[in-house]
Protein backbone atom coordinates (compact mmCIF):
# COMPACT_ATOMS: atom_id res chain seq x y z
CA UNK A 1 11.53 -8.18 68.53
CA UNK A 2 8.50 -10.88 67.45
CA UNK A 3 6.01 -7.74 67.18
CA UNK A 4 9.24 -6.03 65.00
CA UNK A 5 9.22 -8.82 62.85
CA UNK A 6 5.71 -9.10 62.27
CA UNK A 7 5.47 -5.37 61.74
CA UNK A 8 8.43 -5.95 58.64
CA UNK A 9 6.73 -9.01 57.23
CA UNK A 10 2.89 -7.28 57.31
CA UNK A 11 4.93 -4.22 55.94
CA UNK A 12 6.20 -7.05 53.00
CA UNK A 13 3.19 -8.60 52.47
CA UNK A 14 1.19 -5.25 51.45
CA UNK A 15 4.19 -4.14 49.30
CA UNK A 16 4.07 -7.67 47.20
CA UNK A 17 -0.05 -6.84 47.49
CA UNK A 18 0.76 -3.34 45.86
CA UNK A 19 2.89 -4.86 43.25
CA UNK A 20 0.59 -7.31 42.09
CA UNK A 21 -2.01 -5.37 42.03
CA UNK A 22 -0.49 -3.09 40.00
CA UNK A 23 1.03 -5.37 37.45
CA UNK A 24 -2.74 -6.95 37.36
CA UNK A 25 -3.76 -3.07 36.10
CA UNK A 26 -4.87 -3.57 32.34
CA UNK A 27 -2.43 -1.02 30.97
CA UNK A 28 0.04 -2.94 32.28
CA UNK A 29 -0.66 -5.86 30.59
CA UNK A 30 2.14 -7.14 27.82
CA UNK A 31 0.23 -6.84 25.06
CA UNK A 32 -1.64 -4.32 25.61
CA UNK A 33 1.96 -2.20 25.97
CA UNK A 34 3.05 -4.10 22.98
CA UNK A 35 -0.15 -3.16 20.90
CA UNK A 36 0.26 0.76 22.20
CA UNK A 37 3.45 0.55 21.06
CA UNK A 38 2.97 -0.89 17.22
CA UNK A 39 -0.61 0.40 16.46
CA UNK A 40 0.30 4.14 16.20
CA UNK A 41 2.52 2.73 12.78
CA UNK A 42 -0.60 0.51 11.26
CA UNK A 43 -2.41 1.80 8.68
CA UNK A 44 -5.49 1.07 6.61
CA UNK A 45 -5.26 0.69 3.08
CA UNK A 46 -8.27 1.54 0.49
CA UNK A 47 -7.32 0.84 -3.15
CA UNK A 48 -10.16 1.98 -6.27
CA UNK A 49 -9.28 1.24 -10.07
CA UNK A 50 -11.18 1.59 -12.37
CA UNK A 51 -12.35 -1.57 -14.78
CA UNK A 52 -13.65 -1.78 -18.29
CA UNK A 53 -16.29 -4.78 -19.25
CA UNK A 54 -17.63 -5.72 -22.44
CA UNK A 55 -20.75 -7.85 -22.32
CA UNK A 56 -23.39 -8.93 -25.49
CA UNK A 57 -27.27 -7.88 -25.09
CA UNK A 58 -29.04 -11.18 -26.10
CA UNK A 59 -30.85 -8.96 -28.47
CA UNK A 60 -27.65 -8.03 -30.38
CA UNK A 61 -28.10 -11.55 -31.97
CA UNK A 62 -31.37 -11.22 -33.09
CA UNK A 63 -30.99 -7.87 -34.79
CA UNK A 64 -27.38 -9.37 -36.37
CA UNK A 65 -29.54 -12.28 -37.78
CA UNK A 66 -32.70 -10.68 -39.08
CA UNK A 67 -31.35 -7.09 -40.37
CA UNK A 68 -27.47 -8.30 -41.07
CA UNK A 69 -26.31 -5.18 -38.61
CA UNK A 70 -22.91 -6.17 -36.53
CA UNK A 71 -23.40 -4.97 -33.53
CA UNK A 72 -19.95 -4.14 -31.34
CA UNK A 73 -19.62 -5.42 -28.01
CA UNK A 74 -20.52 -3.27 -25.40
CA UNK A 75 -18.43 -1.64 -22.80
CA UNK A 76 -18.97 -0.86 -19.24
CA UNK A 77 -16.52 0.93 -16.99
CA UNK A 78 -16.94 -0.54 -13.09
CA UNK A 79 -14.73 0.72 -10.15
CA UNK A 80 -13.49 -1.59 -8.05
CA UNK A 81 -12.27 -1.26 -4.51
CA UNK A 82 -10.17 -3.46 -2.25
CA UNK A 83 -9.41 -2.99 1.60
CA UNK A 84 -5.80 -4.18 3.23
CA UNK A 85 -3.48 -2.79 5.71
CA UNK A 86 0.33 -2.23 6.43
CA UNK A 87 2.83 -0.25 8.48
CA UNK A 88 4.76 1.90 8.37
CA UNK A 89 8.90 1.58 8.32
CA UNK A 90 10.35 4.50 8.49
CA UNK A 91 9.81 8.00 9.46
CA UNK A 92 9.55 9.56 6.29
CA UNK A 93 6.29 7.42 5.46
CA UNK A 94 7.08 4.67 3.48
CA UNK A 95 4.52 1.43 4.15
CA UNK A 96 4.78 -2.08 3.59
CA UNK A 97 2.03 -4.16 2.50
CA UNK A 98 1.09 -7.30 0.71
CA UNK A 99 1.28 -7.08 -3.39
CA UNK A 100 -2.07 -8.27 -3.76
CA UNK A 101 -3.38 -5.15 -1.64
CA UNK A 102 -2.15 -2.68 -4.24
CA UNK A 103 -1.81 -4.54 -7.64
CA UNK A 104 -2.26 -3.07 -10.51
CA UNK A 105 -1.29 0.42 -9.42
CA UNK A 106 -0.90 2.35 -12.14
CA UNK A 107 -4.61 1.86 -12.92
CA UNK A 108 -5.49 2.86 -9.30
CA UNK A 109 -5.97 4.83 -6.37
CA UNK A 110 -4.17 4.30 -2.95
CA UNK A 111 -5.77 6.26 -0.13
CA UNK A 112 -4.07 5.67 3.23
CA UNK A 113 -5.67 6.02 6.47
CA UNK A 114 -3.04 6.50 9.86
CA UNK A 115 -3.88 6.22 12.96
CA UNK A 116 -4.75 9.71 13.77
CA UNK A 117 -7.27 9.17 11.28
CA UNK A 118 -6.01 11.23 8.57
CA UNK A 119 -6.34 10.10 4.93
CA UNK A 120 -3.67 10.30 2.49
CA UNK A 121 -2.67 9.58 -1.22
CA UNK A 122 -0.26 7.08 -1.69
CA UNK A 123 1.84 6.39 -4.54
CA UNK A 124 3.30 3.01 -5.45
CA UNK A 125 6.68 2.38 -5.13
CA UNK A 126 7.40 -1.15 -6.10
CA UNK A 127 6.50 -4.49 -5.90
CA UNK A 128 7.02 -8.37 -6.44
CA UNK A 129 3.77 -11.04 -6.89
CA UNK A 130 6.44 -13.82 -6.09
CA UNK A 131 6.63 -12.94 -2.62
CA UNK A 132 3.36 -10.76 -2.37
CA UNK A 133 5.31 -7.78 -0.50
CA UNK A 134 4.95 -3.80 -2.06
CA UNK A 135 5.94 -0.60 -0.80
CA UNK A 136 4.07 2.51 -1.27
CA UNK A 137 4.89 6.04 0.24
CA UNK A 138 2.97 8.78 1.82
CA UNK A 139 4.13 11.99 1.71
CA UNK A 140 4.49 13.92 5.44
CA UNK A 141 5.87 16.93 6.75
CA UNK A 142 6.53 15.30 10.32
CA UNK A 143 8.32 12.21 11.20
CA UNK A 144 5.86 9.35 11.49
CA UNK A 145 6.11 6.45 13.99
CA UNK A 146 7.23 3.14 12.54
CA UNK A 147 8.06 -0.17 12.98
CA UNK A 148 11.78 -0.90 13.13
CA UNK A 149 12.98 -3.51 10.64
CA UNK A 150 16.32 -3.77 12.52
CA UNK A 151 15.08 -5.23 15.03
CA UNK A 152 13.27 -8.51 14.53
CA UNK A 153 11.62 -10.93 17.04
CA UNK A 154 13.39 -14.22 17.40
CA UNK A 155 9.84 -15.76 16.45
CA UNK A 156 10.20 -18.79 18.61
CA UNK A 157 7.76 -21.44 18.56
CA UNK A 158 4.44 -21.17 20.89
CA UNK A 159 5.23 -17.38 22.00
CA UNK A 160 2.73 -15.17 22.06
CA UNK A 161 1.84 -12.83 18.73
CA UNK A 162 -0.41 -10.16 18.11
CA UNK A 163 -2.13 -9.70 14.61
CA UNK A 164 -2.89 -5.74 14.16
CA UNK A 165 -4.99 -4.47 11.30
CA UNK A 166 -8.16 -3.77 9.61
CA UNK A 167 -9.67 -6.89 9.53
CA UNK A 168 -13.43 -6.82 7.66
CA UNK A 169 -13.06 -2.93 6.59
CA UNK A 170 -14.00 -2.17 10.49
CA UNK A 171 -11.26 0.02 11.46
CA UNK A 172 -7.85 -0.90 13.71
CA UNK A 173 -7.93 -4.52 15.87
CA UNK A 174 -6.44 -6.60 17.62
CA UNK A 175 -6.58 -10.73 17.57
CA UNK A 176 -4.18 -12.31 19.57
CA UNK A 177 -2.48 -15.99 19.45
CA UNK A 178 0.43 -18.17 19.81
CA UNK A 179 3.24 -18.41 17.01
CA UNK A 180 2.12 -22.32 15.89
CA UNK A 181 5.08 -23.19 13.27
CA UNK A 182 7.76 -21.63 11.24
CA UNK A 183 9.00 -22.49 7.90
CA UNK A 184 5.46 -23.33 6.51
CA UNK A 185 4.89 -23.72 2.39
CA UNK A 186 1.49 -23.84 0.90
CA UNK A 187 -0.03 -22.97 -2.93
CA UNK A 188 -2.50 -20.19 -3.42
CA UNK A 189 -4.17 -19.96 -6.77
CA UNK A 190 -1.17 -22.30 -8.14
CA UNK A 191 1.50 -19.88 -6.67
CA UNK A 192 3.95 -21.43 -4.23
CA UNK A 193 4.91 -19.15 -1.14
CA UNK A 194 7.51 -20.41 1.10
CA UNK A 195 9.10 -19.76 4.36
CA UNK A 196 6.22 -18.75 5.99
CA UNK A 197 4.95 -18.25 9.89
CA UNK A 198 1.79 -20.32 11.15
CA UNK A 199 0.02 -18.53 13.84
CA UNK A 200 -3.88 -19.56 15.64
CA UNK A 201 -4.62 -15.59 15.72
CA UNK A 202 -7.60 -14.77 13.18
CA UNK A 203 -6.59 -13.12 9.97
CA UNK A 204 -9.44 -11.89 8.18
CA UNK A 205 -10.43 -10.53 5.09
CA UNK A 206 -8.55 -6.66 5.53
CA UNK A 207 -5.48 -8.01 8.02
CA UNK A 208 -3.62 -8.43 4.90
CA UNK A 209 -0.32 -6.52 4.52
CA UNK A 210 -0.44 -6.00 8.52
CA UNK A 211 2.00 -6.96 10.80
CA UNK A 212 2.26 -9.54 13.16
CA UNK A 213 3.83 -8.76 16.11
CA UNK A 214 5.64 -10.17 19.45
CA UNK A 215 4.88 -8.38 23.16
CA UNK A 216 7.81 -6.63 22.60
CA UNK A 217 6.52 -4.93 19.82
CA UNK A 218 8.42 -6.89 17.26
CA UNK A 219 8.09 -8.09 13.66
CA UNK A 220 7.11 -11.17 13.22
CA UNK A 221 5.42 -11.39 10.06
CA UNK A 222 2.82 -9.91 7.51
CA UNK A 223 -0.43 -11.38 7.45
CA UNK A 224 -1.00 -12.98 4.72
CA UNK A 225 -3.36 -15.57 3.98
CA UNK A 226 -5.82 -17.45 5.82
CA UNK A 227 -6.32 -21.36 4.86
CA UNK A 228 -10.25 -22.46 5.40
CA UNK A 229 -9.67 -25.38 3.29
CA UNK A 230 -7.03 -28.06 3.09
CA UNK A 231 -5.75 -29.08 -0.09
CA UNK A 232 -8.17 -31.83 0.07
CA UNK A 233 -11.23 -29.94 0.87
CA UNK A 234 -11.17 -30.58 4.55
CA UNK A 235 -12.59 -27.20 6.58
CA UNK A 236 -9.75 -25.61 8.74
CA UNK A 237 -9.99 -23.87 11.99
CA UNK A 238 -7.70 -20.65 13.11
CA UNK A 239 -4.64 -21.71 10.65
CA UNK A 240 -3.60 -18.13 9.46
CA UNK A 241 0.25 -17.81 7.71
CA UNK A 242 2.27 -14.44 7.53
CA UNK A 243 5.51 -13.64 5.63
CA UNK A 244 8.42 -13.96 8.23
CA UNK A 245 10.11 -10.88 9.36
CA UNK A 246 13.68 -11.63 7.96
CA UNK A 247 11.93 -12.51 4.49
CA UNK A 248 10.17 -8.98 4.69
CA UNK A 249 13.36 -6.86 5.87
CA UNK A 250 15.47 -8.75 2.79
CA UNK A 251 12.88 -8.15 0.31
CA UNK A 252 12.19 -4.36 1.57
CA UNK A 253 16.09 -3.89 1.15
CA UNK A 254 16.24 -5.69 -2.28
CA UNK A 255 13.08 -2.70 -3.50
CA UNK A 256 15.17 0.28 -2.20
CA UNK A 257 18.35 -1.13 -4.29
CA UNK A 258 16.13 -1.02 -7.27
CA UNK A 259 16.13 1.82 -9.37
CA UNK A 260 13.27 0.78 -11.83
CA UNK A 261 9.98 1.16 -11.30
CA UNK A 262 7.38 -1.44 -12.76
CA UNK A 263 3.58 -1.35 -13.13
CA UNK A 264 3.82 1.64 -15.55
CA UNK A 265 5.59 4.25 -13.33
CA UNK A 266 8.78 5.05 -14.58
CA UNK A 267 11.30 6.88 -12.70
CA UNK A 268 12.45 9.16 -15.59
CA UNK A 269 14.19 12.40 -16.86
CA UNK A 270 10.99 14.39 -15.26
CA UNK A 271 11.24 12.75 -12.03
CA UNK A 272 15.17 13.34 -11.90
CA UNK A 273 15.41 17.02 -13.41
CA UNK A 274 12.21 18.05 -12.27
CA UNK A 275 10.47 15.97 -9.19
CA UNK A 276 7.43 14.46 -11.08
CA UNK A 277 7.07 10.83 -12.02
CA UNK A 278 4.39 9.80 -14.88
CA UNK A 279 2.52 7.20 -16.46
CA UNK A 280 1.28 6.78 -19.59
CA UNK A 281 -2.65 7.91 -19.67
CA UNK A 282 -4.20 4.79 -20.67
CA UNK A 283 -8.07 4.38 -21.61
CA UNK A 284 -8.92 3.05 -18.26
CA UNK A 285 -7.13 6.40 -16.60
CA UNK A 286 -8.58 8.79 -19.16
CA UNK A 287 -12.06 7.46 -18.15
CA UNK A 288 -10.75 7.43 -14.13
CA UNK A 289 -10.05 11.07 -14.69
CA UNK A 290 -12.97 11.92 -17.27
CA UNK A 291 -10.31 13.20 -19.35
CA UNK A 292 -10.75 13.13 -23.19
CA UNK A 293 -8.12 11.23 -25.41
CA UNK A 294 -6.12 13.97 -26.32
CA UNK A 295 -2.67 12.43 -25.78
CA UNK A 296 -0.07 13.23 -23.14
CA UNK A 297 1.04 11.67 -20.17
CA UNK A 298 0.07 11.70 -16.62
CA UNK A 299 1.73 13.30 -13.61
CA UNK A 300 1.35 10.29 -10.89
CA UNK A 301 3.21 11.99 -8.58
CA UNK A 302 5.47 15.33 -7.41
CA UNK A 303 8.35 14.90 -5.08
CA UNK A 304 8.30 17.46 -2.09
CA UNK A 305 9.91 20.51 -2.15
CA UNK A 306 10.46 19.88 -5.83
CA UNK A 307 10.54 22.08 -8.65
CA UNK A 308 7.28 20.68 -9.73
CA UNK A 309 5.71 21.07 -6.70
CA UNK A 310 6.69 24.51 -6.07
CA UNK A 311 5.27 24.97 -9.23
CA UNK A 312 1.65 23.64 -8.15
CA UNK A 313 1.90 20.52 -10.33
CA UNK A 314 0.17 17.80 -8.75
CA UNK A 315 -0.95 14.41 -9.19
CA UNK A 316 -3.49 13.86 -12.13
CA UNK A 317 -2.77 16.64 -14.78
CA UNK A 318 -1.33 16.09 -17.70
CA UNK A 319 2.48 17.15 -19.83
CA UNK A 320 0.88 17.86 -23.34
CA UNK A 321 4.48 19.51 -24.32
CA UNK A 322 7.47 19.68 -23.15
CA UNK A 323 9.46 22.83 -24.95
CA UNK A 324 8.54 22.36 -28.36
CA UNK A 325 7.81 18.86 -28.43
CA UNK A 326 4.38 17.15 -28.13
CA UNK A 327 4.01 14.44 -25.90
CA UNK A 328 1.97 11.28 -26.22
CA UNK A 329 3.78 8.68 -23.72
CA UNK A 330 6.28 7.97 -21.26
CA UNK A 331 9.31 7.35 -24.12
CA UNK A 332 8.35 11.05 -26.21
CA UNK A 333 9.13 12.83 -22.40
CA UNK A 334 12.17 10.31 -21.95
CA UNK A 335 13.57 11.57 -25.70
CA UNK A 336 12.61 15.12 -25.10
CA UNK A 337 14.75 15.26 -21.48
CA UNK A 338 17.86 13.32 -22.53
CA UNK A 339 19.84 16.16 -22.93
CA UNK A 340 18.55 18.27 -20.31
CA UNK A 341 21.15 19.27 -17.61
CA UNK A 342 20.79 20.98 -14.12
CA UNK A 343 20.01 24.43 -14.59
CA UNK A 344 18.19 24.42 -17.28
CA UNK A 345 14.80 25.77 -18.22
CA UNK A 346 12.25 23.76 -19.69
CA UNK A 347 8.69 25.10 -20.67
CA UNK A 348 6.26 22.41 -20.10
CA UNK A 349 2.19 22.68 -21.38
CA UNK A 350 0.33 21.27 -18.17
CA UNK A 351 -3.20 20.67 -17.48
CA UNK A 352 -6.41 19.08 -18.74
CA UNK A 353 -8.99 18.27 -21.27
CA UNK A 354 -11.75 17.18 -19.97
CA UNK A 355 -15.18 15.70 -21.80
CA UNK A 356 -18.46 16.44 -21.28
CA UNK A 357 -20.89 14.76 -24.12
CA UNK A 358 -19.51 16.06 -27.42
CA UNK A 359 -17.85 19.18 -25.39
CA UNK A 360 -14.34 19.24 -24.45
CA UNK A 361 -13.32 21.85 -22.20
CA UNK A 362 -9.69 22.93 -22.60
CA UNK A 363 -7.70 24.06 -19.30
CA UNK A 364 -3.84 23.77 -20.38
CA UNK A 365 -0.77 26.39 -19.28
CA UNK A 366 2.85 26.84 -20.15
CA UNK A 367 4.80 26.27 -16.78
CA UNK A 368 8.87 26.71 -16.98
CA UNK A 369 10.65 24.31 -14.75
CA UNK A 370 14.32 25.11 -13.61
CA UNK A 371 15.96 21.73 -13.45
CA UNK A 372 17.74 20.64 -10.28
């Protein structure tokens, strides 16, 4: 019976051995399951606009003094990038990120990177500065994996979070950290952000707009900003704050109730009838596109499966005329579509007219949209 029992407790002993050597496996670790789980819906975000300068040769003095010319400012045009990240919410590809990440958008670019590497165009959706949270939308032909904003993690204080992102412009990471404080408020650039989660994990440069997770693969947060200084100048040590999870799923709900669309992209008649949404083509877009001044306004966007895009209209060309109407901004196309109704066909003069030097090169067709 001893020799039975020792048999059963050896037997014991290498089953707890082969447990605990299993659970000690790396890819069994929490957050490493936690991080396989969220990273698939992280994505990098690379934003371009284009700027316009104007700066004074010292010489344009001289010459103004001496020979009474005026001289006109000069201009320069600059393109300016910006790296961030986000994540995606819901299968149909629509990301959250900070504001600050994608400001400005109707004078930019939004490329999207996911994590099987593939690069997309984004369009801009909506956002608020006041509580630095945007959406913008990919378009996909496949569900995409996302992070739930159902269900939240109870963000308690000292758990463990993971920051995912692209920290630096060097692709995906990882930092990892403890939840430090809730309900934080601090000022950035005289702006006043409230509400907000303190965590030790680094946020860097490129983190912003990620998430912050739990090692269930839960919203915390969205990075946000990093404090090096104190109000008082004092140098700070692994203080990084995030927008809190609740304040993100409120805010995300309060954009898709919204049915305007600010920074210059209207939802209109076009985009109702027809699939397409458009901008007016500014002087800073015109020299984006190297597209002469020739008005019209500019496609920013075709829904799928639209009658647009069935049509081949894409992003970046131009309505010149829609039926017999010439168009030269957003409220001309509004005026022109009022009275449209589904069914309908509507001749629309689409394309380009691009500059080259003194030469413009004309590229424009007649394409007649049935509306939906």
């Amino acid at each position: 019976m001893r020799i039975f029992h020792c048999l059963l407790a050896l037997i014991l002993l290498i089953g707890d051995f082969s447990r605990l050597h299993a659970e000690s496996e790396p890819e069994n670790e929490p957050s490493v399951r936690a991080t396989a789980l969220a990273m698939p819906a992280v994505v990098n975000i690379n934003t371009e606009r284009i700027v316009r300068r104007t700066y004074r040769d010292p010489t344009d003095a001289f010459y103004e003094q001496f020979f009474g010319q005026q001289i006109r400012p000069r201009s320069v045009a600059q393109t300016v990038q910006s790296l961030g990240s986000g994540f995606i919410v819901d299968a149909d590809g629509t990301i959250v990120t900070n504001e600050h990440v994608v400001e400005r958008a109707a004078d930019l670019k939004i490329f999207v990177t996911t994590s099987d590497g593939k690069t997309h165009t984004a369009r801009y959706i909506t956002g608020d500065p006041a509580s630095d949270l945007a959406l913008i939308k990919i378009d996909t032909d496949k569900p995409l994996p996302f992070i739930s904003l159902d269900d939240l993690s109870p963000s308690l204080l000292g758990q463990t979070v993971l920051v995912l992102g692209n920290p630096l412009g060097y692709g995906s990471s990882v930092a990892r950290g403890i939840l430090s404080a809730r309900d934080r408020s601090i000022e950035v650039n005289g702006a006043e952000f409230n509400g907000l989660v303190q965590t030790d994990a680094a946020i860097n440069p490129g983190n912003s707009g990620g998430p912050v997770i739990d090692l269930a693969g839960r919203l915390v947060g969205v990075s946000s900003v990093k404090m090096a200084y104190t109000p008082q100048g004092i140098p700070t040590q692994g203080i990084g704050f995030a927008i809190a999870a609740e304040k993100v799923r409120d805010t995300v709900k309060e954009f898709r109730s919204q049915a305007a669309r600010p920074m210059g992209v209207a939802k209109s008649r076009a985009s109702l009838y027809f699939g397409l949404e458009t901008q007016d083509l500014t002087e800073e877009l015109s020299e984006a596109f190297s597209y002469a001044q020739a008005g019209g306004v500019l496609v920013a966007s075709t829904e799928p499966r639209s009658p647009a895009a069935r049509a081949g209209i894409r992003r970046g060309l131009v309505i010149f005329q829609v039926g017999d109407y010439a168009i030269n901004n957003k409220n001309d196309i509004e005026t022109v579509l009022s009275r449209v109704q589904k069914g309908d066909r509507v001749g629309f003069a689409i394309g380009s007219v691009t500059r080259r030097g003194r030469l413009l090169s004309r590229n424009i067709d007649t394409v007649t949209l049935t509306a939906r």
